[in-house]
Protein backbone atom coordinates (compact mmCIF):
# COMPACT_ATOMS: atom_id res chain seq x y z
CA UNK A 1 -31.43 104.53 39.58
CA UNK A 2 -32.62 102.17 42.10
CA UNK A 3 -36.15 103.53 43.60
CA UNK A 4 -37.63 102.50 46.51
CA UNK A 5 -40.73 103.55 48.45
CA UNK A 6 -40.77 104.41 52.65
CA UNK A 7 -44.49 103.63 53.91
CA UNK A 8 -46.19 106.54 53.00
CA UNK A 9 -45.22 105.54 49.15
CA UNK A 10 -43.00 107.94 48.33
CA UNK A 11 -39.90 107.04 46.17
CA UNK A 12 -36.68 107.40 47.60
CA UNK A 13 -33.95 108.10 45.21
CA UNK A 14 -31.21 106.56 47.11
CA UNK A 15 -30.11 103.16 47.23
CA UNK A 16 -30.04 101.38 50.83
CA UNK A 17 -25.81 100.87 51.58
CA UNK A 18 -26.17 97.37 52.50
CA UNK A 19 -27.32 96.70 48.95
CA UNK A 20 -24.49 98.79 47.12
CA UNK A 21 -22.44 96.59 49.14
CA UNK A 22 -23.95 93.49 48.63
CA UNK A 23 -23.34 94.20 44.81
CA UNK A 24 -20.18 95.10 45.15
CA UNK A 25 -19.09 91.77 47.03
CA UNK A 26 -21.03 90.40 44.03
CA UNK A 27 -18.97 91.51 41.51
CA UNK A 28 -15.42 90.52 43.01
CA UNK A 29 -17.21 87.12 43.74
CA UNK A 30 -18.27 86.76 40.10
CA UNK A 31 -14.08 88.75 38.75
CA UNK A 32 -12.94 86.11 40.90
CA UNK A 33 -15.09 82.64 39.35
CA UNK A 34 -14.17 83.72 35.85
CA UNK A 35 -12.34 80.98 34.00
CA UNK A 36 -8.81 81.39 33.43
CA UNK A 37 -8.00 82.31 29.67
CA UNK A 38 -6.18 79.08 29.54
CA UNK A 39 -5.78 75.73 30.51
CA UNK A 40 -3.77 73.13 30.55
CA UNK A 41 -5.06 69.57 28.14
CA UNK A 42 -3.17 66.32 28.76
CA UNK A 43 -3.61 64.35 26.08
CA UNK A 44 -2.79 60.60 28.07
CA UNK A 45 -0.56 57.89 25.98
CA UNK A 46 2.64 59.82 25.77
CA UNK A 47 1.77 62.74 28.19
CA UNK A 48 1.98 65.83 25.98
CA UNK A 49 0.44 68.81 27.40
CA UNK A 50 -1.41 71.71 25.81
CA UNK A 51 -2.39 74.74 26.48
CA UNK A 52 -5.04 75.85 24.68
CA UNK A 53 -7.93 78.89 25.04
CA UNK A 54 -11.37 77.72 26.49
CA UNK A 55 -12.87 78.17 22.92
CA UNK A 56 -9.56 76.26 20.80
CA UNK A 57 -11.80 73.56 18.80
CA UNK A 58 -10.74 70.21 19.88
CA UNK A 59 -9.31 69.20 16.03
CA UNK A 60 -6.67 71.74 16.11
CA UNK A 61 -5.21 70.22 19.80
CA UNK A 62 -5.61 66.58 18.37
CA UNK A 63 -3.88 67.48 15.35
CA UNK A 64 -1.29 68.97 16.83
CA UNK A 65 -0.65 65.51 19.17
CA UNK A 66 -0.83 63.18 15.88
CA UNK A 67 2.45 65.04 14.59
CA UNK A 68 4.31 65.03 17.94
CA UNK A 69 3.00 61.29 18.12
CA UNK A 70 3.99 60.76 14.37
CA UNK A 71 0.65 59.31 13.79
CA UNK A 72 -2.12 59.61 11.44
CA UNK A 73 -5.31 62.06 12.81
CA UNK A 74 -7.73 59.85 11.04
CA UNK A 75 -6.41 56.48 12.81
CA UNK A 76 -6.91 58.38 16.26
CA UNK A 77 -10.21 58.31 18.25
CA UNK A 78 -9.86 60.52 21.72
CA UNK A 79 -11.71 60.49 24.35
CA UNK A 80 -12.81 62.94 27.55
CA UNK A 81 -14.43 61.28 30.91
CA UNK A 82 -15.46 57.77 28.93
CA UNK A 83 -16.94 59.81 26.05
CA UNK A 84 -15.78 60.25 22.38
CA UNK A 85 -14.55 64.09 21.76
CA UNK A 86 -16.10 65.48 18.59
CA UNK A 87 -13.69 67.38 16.35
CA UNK A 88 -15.84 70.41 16.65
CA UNK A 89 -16.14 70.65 20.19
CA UNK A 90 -14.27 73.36 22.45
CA UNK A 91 -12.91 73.06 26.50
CA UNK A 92 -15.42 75.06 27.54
CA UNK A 93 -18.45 72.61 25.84
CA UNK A 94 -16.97 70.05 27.15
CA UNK A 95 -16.84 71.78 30.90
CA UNK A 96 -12.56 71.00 31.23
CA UNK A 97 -10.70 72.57 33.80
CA UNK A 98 -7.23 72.66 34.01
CA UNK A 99 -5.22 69.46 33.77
CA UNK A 100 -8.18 67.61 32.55
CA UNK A 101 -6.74 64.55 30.67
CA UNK A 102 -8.00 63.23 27.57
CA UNK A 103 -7.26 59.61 26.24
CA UNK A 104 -5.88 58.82 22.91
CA UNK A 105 -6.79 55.71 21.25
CA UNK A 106 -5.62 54.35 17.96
CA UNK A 107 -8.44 53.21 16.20
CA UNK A 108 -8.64 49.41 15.25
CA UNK A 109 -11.41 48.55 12.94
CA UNK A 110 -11.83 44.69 12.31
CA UNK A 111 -14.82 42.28 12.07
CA UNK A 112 -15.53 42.22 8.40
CA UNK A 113 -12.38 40.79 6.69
CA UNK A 114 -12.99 36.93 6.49
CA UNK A 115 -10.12 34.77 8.31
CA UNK A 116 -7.03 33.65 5.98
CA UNK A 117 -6.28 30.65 5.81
């Protein structure tokens, strides 16, 4: 119960209506913010969509591109706003919204073979 005191100090046990309704206003404001229990992952280099839940780990989504891309997962490196996407990591630790894209990259290693000749 919300108390509050008049100015002799007494407690008053109801709560002020501009308050109730300040909460309430709250509430819709906060129903209405709450993320939508999808969204919609482009994955960019052959535009395949996904729609995944905000707590899908990112593995299963790139997994699921390598066989519609008829690729290998461990050649692929993917990557969300100029950052590599850990395996592990989910939409919602990653702060996507819907129709976020993420770029797929096939991974070419090099540098250590020596020339032939």
């Amino acid at each position: 119960m919300f108390k509050s005191s008049n100015s002799r100090g007494t407690h008053l046990g109801k709560r002020p209506a501009s308050t109730a309704q300040e909460n309430r206003g709250k509430k819709r404001a906060t129903e209405q913010m709450e993320e939508p229990r999808e969204i919609t992952v482009k994955v960019k280099s052959q535009e395949v969509n996904f729609k995944v839940k905000h707590n899908t780990k990112m593995q299963k989504i790139f997994k699921k591109f390598c066989d519609k891309a008829q690729v290998e997962y461990r050649t692929m490196q993917f990557f969300f706003d100029g950052s590599r996407v850990p395996p592990t990591a989910t939409p919602h630790e990653l702060n996507m919204s819907d129709g976020d894209e993420i770029e797929a990259m096939i991974h070419a290693g090099g540098g250590g073979n020596p020339p032939i000749v």
